[in-house]
Protein backbone atom coordinates (compact mmCIF):
# COMPACT_ATOMS: atom_id res chain seq x y z
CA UNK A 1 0.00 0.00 0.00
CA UNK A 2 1.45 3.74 -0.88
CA UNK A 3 1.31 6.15 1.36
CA UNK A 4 -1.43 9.16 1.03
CA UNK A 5 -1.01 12.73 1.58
CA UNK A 6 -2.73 14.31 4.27
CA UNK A 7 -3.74 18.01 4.35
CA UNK A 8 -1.60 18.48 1.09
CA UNK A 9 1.79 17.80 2.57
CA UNK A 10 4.07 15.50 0.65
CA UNK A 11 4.50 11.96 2.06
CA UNK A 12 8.35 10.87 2.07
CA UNK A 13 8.61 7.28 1.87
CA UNK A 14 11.32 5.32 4.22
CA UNK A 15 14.50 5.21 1.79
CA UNK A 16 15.98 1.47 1.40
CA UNK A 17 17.89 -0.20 3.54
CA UNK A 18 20.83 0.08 1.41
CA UNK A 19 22.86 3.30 0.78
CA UNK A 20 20.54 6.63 -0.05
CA UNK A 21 21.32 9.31 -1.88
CA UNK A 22 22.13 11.25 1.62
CA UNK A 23 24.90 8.69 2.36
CA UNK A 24 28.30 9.29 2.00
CA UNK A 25 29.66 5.38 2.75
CA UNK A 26 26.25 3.37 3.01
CA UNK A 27 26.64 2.39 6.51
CA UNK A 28 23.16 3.46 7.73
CA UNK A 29 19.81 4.05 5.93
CA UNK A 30 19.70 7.37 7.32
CA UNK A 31 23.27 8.35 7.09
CA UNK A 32 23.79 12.25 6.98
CA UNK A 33 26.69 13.99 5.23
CA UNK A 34 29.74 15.02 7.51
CA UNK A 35 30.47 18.56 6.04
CA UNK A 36 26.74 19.45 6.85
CA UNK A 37 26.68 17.70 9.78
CA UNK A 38 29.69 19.61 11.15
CA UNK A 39 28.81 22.64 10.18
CA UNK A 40 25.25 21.89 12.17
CA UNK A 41 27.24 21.28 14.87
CA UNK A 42 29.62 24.33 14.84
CA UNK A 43 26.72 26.46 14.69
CA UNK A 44 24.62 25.21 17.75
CA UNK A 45 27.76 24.39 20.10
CA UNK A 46 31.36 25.47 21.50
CA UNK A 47 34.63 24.09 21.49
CA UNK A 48 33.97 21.80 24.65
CA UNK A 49 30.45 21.48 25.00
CA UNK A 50 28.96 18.32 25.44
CA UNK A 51 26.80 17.13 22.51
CA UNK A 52 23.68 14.72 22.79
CA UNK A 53 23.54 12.42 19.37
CA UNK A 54 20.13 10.16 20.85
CA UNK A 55 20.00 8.36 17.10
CA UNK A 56 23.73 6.96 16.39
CA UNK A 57 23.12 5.55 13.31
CA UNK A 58 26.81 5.65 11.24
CA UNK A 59 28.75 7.68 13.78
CA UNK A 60 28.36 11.06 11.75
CA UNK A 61 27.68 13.55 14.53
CA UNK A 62 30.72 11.87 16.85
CA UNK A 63 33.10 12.28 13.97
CA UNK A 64 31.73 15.72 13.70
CA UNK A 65 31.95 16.59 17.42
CA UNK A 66 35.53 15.58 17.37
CA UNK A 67 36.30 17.11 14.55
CA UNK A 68 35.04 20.72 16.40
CA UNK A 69 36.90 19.78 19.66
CA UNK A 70 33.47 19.05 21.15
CA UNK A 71 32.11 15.88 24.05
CA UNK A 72 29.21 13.83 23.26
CA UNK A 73 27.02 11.06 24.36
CA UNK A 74 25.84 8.81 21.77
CA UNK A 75 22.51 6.61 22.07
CA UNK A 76 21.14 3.92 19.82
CA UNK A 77 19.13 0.95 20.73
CA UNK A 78 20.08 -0.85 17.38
CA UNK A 79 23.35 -2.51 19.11
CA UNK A 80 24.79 -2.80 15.16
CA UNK A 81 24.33 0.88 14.97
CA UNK A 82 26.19 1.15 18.02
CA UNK A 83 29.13 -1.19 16.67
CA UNK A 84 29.14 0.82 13.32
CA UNK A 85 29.94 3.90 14.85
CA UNK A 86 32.13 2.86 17.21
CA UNK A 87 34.35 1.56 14.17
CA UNK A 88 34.03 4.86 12.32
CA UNK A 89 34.85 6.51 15.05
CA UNK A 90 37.98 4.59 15.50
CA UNK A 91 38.91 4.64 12.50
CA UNK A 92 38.27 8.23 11.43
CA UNK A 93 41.72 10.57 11.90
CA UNK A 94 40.15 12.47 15.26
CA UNK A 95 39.13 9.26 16.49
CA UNK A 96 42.96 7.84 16.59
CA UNK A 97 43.87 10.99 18.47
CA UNK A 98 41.25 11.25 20.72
């Protein structure tokens, strides 16, 4: 079944599970970009603030808040979500320093 509009407002389906055209890498469904990410993130925050990310997903916002000399707390109840990041993270350049 397709989704209806309601009150004349566009209905967005859910993208596949595979990579979307917001992805960078195709590690989460609803992967954001880093560059706008970041720049999000230098806008609402300060170098050592702590930053909430409640919806992990691929790790974007940590690599961000590193990136911008920030702290955060990262929640996810999908445990592979979780692992994901954590291996971005790692991985990424600011995550080897940190």
């Amino acid at each position: 079944m397709t989704p209806q509009p309601t009150n004349n407002l566009p209905v967005s389906p859910r993208p596949p599970s595979n990579k979307t055209p917001y992805s960078e890498r195709g590690l989460h469904p609803w992967e954001q970009g880093l560059e706008g990410t970041r720049a999000l993130v230098g806008l609402v925050s300060k170098p050592g603030d702590l930053v909430l990310d409640p919806f992990v997903g691929s790790g974007t916002v940590g690599v961000a808040v590193l990136m911008l000399a920030r702290r955060f707390i990262r929640i996810d109840k999908n445990r592979k979500a979780v692992a994901v990041a954590r291996q971005r993270l790692l991985a990424s350049p600011v995550g080897k320093a940190a």
